[in-house]
N, C-alpha and C. Protein backbone atom coordinates (compact mmCIF):
# COMPACT_ATOMS: atom_id res chain seq x y z
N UNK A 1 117.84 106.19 91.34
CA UNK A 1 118.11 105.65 90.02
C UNK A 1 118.50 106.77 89.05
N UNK A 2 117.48 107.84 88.99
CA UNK A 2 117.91 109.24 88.50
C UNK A 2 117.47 108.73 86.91
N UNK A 3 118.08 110.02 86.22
CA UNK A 3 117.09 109.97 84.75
C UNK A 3 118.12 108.79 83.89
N UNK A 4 117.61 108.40 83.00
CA UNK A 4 118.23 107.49 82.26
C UNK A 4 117.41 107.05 80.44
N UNK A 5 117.96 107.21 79.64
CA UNK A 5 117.67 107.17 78.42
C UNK A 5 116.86 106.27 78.17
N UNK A 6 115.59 106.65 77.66
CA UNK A 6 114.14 105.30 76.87
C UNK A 6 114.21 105.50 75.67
N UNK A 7 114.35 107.08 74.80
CA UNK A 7 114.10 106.46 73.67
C UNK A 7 114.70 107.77 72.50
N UNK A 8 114.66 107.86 71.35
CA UNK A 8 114.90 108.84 70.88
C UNK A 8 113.88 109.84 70.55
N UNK A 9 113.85 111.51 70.28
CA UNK A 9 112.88 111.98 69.58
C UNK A 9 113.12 111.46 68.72
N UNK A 10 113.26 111.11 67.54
CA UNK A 10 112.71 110.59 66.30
C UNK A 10 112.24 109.28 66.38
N UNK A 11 111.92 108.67 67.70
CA UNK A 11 111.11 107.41 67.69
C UNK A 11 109.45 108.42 68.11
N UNK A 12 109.61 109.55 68.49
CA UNK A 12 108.19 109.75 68.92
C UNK A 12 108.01 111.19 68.47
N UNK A 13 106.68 110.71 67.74
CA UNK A 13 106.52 112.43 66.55
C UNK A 13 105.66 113.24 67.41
N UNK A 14 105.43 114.22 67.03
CA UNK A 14 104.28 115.45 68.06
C UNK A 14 103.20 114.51 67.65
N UNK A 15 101.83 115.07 68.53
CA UNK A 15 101.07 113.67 68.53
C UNK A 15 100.83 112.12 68.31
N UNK A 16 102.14 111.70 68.97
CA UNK A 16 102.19 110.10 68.75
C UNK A 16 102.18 109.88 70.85
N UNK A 17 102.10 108.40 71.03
CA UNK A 17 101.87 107.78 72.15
C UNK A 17 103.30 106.86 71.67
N UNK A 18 103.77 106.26 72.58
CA UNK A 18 104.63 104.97 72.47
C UNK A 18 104.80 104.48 74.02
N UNK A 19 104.30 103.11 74.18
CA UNK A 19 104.32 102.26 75.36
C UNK A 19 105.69 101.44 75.42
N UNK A 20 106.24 101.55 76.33
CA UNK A 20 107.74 100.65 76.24
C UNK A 20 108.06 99.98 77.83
N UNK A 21 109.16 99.18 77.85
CA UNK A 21 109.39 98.65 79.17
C UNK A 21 111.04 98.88 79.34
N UNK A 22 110.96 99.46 80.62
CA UNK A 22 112.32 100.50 81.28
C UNK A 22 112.46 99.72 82.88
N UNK A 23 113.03 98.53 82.44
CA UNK A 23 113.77 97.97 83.85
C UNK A 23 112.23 97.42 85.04
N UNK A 24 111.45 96.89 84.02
CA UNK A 24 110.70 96.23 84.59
C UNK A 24 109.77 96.62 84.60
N UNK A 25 109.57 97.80 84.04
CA UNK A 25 108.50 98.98 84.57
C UNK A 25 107.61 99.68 83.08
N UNK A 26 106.76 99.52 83.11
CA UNK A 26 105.34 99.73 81.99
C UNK A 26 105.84 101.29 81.81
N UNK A 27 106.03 101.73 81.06
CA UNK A 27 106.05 103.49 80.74
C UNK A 27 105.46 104.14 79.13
N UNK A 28 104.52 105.10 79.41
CA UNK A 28 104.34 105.13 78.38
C UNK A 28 104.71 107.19 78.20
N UNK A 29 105.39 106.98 76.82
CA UNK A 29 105.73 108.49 76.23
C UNK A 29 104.89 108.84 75.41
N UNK A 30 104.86 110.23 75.79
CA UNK A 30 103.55 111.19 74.66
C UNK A 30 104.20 112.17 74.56
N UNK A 31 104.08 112.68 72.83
CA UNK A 31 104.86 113.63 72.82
C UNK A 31 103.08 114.77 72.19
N UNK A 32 102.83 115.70 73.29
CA UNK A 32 102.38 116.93 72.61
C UNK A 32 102.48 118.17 72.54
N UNK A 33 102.35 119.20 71.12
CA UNK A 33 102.87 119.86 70.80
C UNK A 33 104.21 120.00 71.22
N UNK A 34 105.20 119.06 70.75
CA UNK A 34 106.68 119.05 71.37
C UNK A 34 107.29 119.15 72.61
N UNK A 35 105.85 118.58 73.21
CA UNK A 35 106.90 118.77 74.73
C UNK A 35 106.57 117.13 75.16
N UNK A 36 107.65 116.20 76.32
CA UNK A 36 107.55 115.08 76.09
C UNK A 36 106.93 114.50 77.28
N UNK A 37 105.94 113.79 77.44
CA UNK A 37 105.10 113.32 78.88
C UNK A 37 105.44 111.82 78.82
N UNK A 38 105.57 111.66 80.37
CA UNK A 38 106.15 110.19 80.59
C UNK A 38 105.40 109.30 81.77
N UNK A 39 104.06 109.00 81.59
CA UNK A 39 103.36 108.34 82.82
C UNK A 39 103.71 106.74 82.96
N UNK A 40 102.87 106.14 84.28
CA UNK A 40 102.96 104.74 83.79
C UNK A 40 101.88 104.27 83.18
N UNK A 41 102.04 103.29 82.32
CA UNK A 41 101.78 102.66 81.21
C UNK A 41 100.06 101.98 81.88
N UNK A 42 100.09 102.10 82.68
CA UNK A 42 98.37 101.28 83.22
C UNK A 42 97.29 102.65 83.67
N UNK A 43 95.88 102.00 83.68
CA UNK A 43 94.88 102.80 83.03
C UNK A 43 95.11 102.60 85.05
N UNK A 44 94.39 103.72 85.62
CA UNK A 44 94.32 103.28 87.29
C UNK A 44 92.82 102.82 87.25
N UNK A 45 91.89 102.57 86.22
CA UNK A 45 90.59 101.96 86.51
C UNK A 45 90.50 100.37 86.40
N UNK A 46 91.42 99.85 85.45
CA UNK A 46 91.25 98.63 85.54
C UNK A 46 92.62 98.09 84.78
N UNK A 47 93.71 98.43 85.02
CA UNK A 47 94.79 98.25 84.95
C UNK A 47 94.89 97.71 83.82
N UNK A 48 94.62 98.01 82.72
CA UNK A 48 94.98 97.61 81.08
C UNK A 48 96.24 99.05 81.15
N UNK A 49 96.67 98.63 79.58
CA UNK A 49 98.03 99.19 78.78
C UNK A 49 97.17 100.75 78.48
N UNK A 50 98.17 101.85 78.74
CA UNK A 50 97.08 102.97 78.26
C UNK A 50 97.68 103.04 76.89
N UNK A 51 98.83 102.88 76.38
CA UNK A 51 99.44 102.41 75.22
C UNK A 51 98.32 102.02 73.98
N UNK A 52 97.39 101.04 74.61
CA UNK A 52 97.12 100.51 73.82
C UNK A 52 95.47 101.03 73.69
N UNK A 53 95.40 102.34 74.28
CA UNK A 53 94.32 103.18 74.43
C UNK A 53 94.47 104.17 72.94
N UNK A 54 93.74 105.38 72.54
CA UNK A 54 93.53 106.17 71.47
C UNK A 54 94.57 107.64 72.13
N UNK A 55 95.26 108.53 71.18
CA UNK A 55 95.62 110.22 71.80
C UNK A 55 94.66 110.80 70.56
N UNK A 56 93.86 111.34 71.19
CA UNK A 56 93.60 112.44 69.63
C UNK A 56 93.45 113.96 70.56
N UNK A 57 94.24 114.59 69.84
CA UNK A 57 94.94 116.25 70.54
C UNK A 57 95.82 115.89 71.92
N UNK A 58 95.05 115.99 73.01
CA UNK A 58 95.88 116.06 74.19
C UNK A 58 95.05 115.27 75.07
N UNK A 59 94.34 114.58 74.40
CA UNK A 59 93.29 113.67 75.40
C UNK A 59 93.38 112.46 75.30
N UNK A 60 93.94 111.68 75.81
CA UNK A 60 94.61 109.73 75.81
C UNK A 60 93.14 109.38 76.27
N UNK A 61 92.65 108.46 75.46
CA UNK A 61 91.37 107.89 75.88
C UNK A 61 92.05 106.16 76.31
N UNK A 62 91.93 105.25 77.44
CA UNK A 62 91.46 103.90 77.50
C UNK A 62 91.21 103.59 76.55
N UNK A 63 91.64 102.03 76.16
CA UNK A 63 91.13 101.27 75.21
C UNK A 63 89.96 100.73 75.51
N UNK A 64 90.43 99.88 77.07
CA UNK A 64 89.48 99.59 77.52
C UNK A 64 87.84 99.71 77.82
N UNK A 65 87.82 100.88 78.92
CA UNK A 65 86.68 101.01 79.32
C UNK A 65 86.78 102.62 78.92
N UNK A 66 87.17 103.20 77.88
CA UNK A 66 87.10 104.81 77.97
C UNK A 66 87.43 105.71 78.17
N UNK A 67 87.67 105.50 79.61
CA UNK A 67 88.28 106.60 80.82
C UNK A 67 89.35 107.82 79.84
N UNK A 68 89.06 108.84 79.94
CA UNK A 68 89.90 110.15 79.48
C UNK A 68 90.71 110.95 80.47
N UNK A 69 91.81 111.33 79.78
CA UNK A 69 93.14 111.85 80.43
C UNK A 69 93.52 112.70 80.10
N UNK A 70 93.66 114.00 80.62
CA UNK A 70 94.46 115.54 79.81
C UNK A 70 95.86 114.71 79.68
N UNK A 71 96.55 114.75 78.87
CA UNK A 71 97.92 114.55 78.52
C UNK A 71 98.81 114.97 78.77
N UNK A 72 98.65 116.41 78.96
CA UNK A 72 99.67 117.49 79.76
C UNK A 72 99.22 117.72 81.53
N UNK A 73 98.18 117.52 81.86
CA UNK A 73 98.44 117.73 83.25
C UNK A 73 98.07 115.88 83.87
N UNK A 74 97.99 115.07 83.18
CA UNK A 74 97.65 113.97 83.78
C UNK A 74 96.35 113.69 84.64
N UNK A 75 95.52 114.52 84.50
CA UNK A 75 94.17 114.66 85.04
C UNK A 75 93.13 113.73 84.56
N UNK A 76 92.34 113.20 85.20
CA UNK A 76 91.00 113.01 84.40
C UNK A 76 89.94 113.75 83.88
N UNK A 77 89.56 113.53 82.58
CA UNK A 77 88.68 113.96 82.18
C UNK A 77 87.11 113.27 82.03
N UNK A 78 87.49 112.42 82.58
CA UNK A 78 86.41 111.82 82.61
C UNK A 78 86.49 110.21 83.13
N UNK A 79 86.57 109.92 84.24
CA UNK A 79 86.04 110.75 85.03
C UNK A 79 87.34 112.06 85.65
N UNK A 80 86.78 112.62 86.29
CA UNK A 80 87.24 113.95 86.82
C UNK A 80 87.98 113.55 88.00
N UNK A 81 87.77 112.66 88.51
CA UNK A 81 88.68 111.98 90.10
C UNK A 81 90.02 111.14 89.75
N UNK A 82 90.30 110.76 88.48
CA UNK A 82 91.32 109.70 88.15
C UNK A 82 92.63 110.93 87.56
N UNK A 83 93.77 110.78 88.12
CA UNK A 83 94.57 110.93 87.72
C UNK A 83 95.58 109.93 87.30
N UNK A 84 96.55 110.05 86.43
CA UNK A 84 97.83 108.98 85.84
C UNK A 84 98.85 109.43 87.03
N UNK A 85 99.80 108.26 87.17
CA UNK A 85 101.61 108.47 87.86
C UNK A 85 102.36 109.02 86.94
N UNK A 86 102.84 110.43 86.97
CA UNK A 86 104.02 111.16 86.27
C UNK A 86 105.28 110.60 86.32
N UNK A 87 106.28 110.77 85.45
CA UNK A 87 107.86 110.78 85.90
C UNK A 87 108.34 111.69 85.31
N UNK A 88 109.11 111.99 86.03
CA UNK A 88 109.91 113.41 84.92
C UNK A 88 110.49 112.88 84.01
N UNK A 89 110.56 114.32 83.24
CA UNK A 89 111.39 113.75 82.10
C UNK A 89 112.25 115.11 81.43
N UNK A 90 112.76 114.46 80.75
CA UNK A 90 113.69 115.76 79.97
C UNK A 90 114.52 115.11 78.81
N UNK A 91 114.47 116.22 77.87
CA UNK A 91 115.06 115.96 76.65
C UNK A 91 116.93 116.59 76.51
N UNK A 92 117.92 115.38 76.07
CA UNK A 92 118.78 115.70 76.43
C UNK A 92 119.84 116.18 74.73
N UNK A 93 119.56 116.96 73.91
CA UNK A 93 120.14 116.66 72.81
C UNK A 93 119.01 115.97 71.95
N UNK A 94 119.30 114.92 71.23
CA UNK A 94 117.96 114.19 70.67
C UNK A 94 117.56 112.51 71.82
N UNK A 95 118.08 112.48 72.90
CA UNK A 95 117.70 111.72 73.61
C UNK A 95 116.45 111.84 74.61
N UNK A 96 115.28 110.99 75.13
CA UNK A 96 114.26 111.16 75.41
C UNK A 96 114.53 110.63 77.50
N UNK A 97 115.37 111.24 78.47
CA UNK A 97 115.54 110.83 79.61
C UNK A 97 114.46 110.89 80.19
N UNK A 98 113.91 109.67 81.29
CA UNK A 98 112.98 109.75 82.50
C UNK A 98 113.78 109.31 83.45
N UNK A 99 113.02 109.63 84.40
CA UNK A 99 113.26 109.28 86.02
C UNK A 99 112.43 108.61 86.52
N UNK A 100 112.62 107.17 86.56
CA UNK A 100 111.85 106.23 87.10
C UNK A 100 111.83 105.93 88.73
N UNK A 101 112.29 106.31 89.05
CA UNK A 101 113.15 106.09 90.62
C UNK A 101 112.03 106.88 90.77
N UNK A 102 111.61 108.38 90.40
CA UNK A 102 110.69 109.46 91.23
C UNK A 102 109.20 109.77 90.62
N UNK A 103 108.59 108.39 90.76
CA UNK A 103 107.37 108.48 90.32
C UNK A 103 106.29 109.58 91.07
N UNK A 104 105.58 110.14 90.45
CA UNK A 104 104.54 111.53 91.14
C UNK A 104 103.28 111.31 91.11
N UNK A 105 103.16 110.84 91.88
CA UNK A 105 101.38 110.79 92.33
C UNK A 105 100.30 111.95 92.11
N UNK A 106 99.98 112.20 91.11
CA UNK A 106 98.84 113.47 91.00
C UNK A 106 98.09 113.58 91.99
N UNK A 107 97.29 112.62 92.33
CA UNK A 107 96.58 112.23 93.16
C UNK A 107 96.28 113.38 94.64
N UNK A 108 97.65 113.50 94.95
CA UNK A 108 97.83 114.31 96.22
C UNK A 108 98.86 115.51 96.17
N UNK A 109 98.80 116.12 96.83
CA UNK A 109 99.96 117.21 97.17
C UNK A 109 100.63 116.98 98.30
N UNK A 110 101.73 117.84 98.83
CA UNK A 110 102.58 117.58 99.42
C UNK A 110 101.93 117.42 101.23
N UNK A 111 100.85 118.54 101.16
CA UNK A 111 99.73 118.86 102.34
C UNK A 111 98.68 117.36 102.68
N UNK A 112 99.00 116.57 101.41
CA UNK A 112 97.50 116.02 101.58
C UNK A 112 96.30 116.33 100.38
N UNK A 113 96.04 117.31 100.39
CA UNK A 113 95.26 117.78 99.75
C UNK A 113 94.92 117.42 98.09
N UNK A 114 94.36 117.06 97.23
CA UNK A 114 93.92 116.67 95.87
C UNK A 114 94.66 118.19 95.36
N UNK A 115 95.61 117.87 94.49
CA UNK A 115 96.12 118.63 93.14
C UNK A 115 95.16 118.79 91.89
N UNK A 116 95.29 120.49 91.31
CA UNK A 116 94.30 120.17 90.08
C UNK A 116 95.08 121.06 89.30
């Protein structure tokens, strides 16, 4: 599918969240300290909107049930075992491109092995 345009920077300020739908598909953008993160849009504990969860600094909290997320590495913070699905992304000019086609599993490495 390859990268393809979601949204503009000036739809998403340094510490803002924005949840949107890209060809069927839940995605949510975070922009911190100016750099732009693009996971999917569901919590992996109980599949609510993380959209519709809290960012305060670099930590996306669940609306739901809590669950905390480093923002920049997609990790859990709580718990410590949950990671988010990445997509790349890149800023093209003032356009906001992801790559939905190449979703990234934190989860694992290329070995198998848990990424941290």
């Amino acid at each position: 599918m390859g990268f393809q345009r979601v949204a503009k920077i000036e739809d998403l300020w340094n510490g803002e969240m924005m949840g949107l739908e890209v060809n069927g598909e839940h995605v949510l953008l975070v922009n911190v300290d100016d750099h732009i993160y693009a996971y999917a849009d569901i919590c992996p504990h109980q599949k609510s909107r993380l959209s519709e969860g809290t960012l305060t600094g670099k930590i996306l909290r669940c609306g739901r049930h809590h669950w905390e997320f480093d923002v920049c590495s997609g990790f859990g913070v709580n718990p410590q075992n949950a990671c988010l699905k990445l997509f790349p992304t890149r800023v093209d000019g003032e356009d906001i491109l992801v790559d939905l086609g190449d979703v990234r599993s934190l989860e694992t490495g290329v070995d198998g092995e848990k990424e941290r």
